[in-house]
PDB file of N, CA and C in Angstrom:
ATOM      1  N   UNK A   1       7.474  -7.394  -7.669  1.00  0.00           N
ATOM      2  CA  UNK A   1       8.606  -6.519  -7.537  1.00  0.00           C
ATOM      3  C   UNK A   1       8.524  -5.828  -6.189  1.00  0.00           C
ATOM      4  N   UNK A   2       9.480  -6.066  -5.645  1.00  0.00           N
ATOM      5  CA  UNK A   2       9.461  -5.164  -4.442  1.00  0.00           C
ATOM      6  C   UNK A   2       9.695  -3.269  -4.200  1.00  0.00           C
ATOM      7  N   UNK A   3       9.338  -3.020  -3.123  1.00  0.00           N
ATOM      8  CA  UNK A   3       9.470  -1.587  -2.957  1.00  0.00           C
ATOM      9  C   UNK A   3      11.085  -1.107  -3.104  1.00  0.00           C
ATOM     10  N   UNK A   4      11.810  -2.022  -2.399  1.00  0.00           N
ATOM     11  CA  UNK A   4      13.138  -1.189  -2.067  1.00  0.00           C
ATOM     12  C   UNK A   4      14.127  -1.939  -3.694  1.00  0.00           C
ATOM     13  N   UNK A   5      13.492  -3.229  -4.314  1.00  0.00           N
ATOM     14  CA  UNK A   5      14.689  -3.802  -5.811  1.00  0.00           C
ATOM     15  C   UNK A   5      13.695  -3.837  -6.659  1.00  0.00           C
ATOM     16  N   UNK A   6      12.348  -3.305  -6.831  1.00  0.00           N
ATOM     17  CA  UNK A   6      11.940  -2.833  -8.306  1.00  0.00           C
ATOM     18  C   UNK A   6      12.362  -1.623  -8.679  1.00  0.00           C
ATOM     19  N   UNK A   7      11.907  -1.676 -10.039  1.00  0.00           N
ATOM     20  CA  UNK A   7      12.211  -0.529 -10.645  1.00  0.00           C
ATOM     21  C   UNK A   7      11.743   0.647 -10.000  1.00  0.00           C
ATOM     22  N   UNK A   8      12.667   1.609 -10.255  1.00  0.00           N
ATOM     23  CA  UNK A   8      11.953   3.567  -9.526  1.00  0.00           C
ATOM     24  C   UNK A   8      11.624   4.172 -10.781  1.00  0.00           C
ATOM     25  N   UNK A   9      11.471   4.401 -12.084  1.00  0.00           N
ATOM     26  CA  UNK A   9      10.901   4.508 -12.956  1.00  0.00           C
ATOM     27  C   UNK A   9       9.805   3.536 -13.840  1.00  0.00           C
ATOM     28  N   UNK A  10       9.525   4.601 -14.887  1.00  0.00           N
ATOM     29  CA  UNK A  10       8.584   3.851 -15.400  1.00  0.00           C
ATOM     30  C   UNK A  10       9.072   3.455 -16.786  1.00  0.00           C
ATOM     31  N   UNK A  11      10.254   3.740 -16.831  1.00  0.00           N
ATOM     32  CA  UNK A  11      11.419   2.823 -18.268  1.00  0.00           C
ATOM     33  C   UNK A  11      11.945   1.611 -17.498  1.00  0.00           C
ATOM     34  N   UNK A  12      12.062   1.994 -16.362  1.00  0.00           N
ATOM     35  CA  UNK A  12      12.681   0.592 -15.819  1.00  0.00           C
ATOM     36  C   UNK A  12      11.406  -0.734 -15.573  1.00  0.00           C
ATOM     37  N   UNK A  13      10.246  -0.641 -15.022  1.00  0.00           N
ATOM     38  CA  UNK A  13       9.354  -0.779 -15.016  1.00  0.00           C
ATOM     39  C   UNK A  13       8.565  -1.765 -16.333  1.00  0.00           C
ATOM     40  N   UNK A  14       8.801  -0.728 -17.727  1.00  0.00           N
ATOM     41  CA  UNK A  14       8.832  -1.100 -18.724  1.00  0.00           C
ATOM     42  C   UNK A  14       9.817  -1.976 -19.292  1.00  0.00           C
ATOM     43  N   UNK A  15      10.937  -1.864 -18.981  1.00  0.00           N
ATOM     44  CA  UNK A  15      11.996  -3.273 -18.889  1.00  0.00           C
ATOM     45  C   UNK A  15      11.651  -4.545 -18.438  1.00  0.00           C
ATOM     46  N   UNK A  16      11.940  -4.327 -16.976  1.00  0.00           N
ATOM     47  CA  UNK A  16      11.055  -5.853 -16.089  1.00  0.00           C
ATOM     48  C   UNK A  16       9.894  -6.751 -17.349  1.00  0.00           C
ATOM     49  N   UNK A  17       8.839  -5.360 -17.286  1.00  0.00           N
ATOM     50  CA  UNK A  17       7.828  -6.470 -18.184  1.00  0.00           C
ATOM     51  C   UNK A  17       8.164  -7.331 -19.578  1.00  0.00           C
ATOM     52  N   UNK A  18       8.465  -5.973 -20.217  1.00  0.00           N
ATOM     53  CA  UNK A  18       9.253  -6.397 -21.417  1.00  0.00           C
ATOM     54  C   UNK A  18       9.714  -7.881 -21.566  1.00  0.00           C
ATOM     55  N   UNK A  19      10.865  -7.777 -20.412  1.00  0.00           N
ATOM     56  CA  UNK A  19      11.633  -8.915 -20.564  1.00  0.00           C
ATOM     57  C   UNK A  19      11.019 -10.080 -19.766  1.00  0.00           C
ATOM     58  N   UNK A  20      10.126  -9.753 -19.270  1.00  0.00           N
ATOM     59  CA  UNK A  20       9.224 -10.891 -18.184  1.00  0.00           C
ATOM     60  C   UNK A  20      10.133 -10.986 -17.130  1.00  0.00           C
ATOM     61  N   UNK A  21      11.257 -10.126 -16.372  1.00  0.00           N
ATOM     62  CA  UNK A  21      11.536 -10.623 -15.329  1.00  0.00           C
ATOM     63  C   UNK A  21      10.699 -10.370 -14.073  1.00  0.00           C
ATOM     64  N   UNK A  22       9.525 -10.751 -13.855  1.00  0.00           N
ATOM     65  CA  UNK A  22       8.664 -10.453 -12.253  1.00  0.00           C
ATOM     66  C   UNK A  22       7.957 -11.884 -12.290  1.00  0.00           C
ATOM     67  N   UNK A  23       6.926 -11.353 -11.326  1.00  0.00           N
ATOM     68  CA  UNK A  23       6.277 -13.095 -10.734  1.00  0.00           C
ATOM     69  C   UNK A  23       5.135 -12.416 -10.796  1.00  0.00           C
ATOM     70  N   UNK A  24       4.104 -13.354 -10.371  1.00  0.00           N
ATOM     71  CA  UNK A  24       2.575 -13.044 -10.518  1.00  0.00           C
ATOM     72  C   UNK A  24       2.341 -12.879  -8.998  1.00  0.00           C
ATOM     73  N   UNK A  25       1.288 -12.441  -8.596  1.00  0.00           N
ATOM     74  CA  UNK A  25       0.803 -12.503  -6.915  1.00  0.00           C
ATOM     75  C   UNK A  25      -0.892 -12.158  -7.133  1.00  0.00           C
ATOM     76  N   UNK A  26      -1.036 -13.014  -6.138  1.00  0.00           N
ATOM     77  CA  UNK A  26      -2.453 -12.416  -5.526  1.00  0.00           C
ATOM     78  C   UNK A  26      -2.667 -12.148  -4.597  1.00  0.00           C
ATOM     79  N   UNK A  27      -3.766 -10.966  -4.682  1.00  0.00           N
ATOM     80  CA  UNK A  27      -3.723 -10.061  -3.566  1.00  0.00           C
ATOM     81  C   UNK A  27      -4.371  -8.927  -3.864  1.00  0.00           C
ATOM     82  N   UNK A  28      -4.738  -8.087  -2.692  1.00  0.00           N
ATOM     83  CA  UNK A  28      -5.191  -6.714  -3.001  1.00  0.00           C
ATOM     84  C   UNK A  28      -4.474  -5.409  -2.964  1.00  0.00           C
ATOM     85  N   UNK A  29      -4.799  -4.889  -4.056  1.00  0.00           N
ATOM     86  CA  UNK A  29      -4.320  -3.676  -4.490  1.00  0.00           C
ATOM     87  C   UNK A  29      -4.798  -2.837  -3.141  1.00  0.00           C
ATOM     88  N   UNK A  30      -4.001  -1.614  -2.680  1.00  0.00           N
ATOM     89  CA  UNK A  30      -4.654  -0.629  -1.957  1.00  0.00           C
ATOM     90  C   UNK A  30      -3.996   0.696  -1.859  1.00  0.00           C
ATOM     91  N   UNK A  31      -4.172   2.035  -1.987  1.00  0.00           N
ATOM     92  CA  UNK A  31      -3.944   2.654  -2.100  1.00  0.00           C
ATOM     93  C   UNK A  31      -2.794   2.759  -1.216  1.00  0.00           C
ATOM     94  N   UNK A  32      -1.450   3.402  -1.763  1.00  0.00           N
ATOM     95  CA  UNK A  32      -0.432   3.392  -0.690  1.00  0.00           C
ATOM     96  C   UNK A  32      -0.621   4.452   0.386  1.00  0.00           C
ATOM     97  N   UNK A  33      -0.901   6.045  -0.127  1.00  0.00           N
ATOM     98  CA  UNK A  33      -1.302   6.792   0.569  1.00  0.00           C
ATOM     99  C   UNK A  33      -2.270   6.264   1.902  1.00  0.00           C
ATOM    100  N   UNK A  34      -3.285   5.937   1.946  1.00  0.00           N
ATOM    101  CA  UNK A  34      -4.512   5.545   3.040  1.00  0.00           C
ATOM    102  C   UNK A  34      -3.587   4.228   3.814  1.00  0.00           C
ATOM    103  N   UNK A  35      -2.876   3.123   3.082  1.00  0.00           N
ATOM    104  CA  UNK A  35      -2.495   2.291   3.878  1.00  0.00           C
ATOM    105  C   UNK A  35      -1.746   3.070   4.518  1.00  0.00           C
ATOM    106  N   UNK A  36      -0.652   3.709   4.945  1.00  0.00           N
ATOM    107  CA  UNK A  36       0.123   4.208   5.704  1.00  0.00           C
ATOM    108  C   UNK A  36      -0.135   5.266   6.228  1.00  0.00           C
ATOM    109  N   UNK A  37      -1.355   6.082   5.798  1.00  0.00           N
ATOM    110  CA  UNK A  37      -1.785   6.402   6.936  1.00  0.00           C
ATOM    111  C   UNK A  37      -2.844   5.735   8.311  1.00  0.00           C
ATOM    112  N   UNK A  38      -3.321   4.663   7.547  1.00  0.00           N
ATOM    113  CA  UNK A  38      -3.967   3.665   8.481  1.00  0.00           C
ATOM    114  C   UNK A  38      -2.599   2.986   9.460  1.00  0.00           C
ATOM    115  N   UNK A  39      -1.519   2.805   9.206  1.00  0.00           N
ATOM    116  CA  UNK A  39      -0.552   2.292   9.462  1.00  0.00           C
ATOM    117  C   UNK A  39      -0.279   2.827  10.507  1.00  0.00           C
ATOM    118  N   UNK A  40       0.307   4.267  10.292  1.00  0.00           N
ATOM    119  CA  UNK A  40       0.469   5.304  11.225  1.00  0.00           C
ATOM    120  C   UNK A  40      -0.347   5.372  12.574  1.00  0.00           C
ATOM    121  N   UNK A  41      -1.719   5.042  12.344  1.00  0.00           N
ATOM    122  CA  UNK A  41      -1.972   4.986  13.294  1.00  0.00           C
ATOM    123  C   UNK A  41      -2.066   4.153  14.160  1.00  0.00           C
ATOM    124  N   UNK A  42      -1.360   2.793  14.267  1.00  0.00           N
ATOM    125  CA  UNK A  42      -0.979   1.753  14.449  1.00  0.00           C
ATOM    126  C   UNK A  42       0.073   1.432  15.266  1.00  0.00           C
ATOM    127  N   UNK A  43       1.174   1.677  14.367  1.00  0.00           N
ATOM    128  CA  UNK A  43       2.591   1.856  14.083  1.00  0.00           C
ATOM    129  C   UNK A  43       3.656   2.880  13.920  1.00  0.00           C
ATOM    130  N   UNK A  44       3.015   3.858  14.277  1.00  0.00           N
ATOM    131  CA  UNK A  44       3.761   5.068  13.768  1.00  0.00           C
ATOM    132  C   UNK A  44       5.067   4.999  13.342  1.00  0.00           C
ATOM    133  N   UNK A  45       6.112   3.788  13.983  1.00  0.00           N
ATOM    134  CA  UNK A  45       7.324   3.921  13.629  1.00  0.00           C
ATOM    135  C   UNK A  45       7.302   3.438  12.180  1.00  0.00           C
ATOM    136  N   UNK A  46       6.231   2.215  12.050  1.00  0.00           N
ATOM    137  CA  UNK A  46       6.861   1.528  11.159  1.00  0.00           C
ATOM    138  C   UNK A  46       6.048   2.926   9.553  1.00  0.00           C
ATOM    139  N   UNK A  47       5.206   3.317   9.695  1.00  0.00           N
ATOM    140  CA  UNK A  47       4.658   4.488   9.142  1.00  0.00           C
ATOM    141  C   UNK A  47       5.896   5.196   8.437  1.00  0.00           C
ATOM    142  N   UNK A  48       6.613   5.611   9.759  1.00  0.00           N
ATOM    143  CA  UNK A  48       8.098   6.408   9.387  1.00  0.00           C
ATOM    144  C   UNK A  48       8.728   5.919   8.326  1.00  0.00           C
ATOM    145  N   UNK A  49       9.029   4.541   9.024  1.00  0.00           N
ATOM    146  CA  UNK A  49      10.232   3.704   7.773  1.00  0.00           C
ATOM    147  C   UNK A  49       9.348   4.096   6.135  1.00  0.00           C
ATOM    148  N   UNK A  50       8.280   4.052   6.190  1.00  0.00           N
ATOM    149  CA  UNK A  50       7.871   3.635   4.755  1.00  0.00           C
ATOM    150  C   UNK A  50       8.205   5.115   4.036  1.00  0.00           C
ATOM    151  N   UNK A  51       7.525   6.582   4.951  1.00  0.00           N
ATOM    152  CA  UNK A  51       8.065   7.410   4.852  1.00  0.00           C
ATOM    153  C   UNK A  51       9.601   8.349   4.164  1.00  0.00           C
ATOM    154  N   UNK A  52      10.265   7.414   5.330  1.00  0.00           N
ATOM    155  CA  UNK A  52      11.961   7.758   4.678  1.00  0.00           C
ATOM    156  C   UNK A  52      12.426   7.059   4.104  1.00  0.00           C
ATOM    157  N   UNK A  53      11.843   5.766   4.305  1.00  0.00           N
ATOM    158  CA  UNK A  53      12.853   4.964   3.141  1.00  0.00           C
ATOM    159  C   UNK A  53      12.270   4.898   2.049  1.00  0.00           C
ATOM    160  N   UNK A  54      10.842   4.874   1.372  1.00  0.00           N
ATOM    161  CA  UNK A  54      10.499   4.600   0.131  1.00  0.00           C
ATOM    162  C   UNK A  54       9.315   5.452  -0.269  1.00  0.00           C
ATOM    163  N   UNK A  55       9.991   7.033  -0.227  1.00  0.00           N
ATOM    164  CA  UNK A  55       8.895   8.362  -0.320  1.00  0.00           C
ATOM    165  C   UNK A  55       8.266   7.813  -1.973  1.00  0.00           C
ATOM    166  N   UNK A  56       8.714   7.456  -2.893  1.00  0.00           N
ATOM    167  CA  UNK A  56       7.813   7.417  -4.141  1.00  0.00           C
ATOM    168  C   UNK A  56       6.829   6.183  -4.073  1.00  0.00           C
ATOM    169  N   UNK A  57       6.813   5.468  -3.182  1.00  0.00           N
ATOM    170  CA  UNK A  57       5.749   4.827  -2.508  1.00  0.00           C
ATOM    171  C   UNK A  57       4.571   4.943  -1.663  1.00  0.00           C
ATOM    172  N   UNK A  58       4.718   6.107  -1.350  1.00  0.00           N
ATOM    173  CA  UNK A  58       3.733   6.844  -0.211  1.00  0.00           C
ATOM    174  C   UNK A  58       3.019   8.133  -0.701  1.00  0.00           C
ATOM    175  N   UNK A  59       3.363   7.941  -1.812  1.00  0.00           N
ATOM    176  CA  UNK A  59       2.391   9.273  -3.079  1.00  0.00           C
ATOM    177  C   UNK A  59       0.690   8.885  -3.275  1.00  0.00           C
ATOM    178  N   UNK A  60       0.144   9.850  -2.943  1.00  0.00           N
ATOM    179  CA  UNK A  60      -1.205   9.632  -3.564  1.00  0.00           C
ATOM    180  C   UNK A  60      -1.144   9.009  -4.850  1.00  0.00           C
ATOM    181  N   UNK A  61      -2.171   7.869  -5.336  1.00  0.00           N
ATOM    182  CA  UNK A  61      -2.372   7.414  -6.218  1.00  0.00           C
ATOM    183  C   UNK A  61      -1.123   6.212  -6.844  1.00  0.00           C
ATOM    184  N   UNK A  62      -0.570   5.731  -6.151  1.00  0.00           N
ATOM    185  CA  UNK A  62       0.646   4.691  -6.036  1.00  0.00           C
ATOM    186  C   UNK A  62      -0.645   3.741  -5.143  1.00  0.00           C
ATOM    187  N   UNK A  63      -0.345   2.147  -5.645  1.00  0.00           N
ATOM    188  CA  UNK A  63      -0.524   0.838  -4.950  1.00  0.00           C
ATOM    189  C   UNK A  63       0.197  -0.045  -4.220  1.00  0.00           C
ATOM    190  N   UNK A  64      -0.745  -0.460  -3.600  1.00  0.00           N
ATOM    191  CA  UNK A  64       0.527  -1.184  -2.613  1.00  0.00           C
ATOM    192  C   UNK A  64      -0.437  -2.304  -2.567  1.00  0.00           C
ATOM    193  N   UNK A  65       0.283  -3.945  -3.030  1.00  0.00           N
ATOM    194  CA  UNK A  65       0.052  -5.224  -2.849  1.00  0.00           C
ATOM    195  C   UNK A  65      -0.192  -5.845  -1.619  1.00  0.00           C
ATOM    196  N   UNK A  66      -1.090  -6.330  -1.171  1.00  0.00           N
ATOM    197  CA  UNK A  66      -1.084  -7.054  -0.009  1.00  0.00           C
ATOM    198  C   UNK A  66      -1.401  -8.687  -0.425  1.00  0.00           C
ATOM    199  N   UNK A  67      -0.078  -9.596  -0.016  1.00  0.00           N
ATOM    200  CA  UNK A  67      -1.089 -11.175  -0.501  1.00  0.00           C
ATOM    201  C   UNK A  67      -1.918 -11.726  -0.178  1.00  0.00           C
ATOM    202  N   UNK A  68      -2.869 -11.985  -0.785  1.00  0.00           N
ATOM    203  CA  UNK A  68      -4.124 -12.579  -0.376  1.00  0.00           C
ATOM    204  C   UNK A  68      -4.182 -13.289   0.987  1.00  0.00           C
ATOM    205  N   UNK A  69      -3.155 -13.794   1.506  1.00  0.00           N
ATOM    206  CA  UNK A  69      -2.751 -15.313   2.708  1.00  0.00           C
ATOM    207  C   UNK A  69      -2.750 -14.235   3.692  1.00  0.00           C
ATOM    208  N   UNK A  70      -2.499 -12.921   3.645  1.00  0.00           N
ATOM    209  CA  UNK A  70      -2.069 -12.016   5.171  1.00  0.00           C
ATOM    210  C   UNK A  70      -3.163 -11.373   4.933  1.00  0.00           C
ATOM    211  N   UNK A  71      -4.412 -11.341   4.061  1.00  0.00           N
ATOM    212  CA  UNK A  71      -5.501 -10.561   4.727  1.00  0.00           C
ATOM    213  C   UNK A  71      -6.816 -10.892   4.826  1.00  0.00           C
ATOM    214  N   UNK A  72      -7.740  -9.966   5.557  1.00  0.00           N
ATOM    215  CA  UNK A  72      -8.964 -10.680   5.824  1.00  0.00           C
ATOM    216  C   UNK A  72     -10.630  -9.761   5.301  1.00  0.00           C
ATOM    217  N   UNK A  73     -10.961  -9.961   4.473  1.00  0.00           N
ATOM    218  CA  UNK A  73     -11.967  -9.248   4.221  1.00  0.00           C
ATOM    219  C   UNK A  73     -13.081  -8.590   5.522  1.00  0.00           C
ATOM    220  N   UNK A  74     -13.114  -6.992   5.157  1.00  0.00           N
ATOM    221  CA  UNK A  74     -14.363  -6.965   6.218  1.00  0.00           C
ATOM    222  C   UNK A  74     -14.944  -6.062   5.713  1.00  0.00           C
ATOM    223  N   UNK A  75     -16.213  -7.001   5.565  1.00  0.00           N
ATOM    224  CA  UNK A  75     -18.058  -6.491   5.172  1.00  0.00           C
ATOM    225  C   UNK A  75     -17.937  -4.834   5.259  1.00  0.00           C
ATOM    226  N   UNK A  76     -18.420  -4.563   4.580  1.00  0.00           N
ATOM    227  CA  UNK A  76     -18.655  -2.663   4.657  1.00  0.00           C
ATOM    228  C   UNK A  76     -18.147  -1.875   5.626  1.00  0.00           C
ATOM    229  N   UNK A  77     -16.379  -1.610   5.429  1.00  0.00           N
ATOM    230  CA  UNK A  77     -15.925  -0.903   6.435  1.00  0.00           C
ATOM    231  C   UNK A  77     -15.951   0.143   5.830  1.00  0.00           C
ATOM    232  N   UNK A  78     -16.679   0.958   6.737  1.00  0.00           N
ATOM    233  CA  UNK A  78     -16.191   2.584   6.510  1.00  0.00           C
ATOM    234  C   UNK A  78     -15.626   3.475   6.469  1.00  0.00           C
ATOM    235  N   UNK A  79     -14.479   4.500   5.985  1.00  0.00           N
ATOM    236  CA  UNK A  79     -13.130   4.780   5.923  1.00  0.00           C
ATOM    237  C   UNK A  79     -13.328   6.101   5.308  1.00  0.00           C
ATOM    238  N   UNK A  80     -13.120   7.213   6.154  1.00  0.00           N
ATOM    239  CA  UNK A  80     -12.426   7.137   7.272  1.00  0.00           C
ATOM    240  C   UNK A  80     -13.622   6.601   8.259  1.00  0.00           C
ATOM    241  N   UNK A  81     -13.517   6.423   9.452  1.00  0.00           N
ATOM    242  CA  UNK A  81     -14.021   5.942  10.720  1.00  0.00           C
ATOM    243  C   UNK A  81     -14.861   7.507  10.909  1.00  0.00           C
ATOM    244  N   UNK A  82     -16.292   7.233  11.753  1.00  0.00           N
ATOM    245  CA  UNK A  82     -16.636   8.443  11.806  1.00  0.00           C
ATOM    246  C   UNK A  82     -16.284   8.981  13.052  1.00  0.00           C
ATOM    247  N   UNK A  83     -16.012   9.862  13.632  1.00  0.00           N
ATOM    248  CA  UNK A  83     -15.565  10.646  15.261  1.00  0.00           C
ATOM    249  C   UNK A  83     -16.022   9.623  16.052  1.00  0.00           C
ATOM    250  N   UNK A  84     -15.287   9.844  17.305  1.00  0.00           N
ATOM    251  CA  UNK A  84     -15.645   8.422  18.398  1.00  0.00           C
ATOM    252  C   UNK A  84     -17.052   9.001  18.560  1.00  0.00           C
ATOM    253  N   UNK A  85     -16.908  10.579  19.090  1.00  0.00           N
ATOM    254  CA  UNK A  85     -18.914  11.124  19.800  1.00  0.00           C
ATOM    255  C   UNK A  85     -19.707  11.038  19.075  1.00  0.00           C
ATOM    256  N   UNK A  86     -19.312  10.533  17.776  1.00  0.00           N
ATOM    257  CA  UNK A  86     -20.926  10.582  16.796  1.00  0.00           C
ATOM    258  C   UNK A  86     -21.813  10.073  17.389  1.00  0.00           C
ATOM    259  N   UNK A  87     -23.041  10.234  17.361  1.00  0.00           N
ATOM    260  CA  UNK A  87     -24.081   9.541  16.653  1.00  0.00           C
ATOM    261  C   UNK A  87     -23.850   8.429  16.113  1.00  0.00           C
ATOM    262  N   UNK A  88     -24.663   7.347  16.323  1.00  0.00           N
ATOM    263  CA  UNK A  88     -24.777   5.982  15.399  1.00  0.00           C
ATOM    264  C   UNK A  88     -25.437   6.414  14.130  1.00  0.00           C
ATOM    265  N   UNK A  89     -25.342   6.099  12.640  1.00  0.00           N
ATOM    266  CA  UNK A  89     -26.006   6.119  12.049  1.00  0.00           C
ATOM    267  C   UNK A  89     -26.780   5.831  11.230  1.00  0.00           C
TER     268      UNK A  89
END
């Protein structure tokens, strides 16, 4: 289900399944909050869009799908990043 033609509740939500109208995907779950702010710092515009156009998406504790084919695992990243002057540690 997408951000901007799934459901915005969680009766509607409960419909879709109900009736089986969605698809399956694989992929990783990730917090929507942290992705867009990782985004932001990237992209800032595109940060925005997600911002104004799809604020009940950008709530702490909301997921956001990524498909497996657009991403790339990496070994023990640390998050947040520690200050550029740190110390190695």
């Amino acid at each position: 289900m997408g951000v901007l033609t799934g459901p915005k509740t969680t009766l509607g939500l409960r419909l879709c399944l109900w009736t089986k109208r969605y698809t399956t995907a694989v992929g990783y779950r990730v917090d929507s909050a942290t992705a867009i702010e990782i985004l932001a710092r990237a992209r800032p515009e595109a940060a925005r869009w997600w911002q104004e156009n799809v604020p009940h998406c950008t709530t702490p504790g909301r997921r956001l799908l990524f498909a497996a084919y657009a991403c790339q695992e990496v070994p023990e990243v640390i998050w947040p990043p520690p200050p550029r002057n740190a110390p190695p540690a």
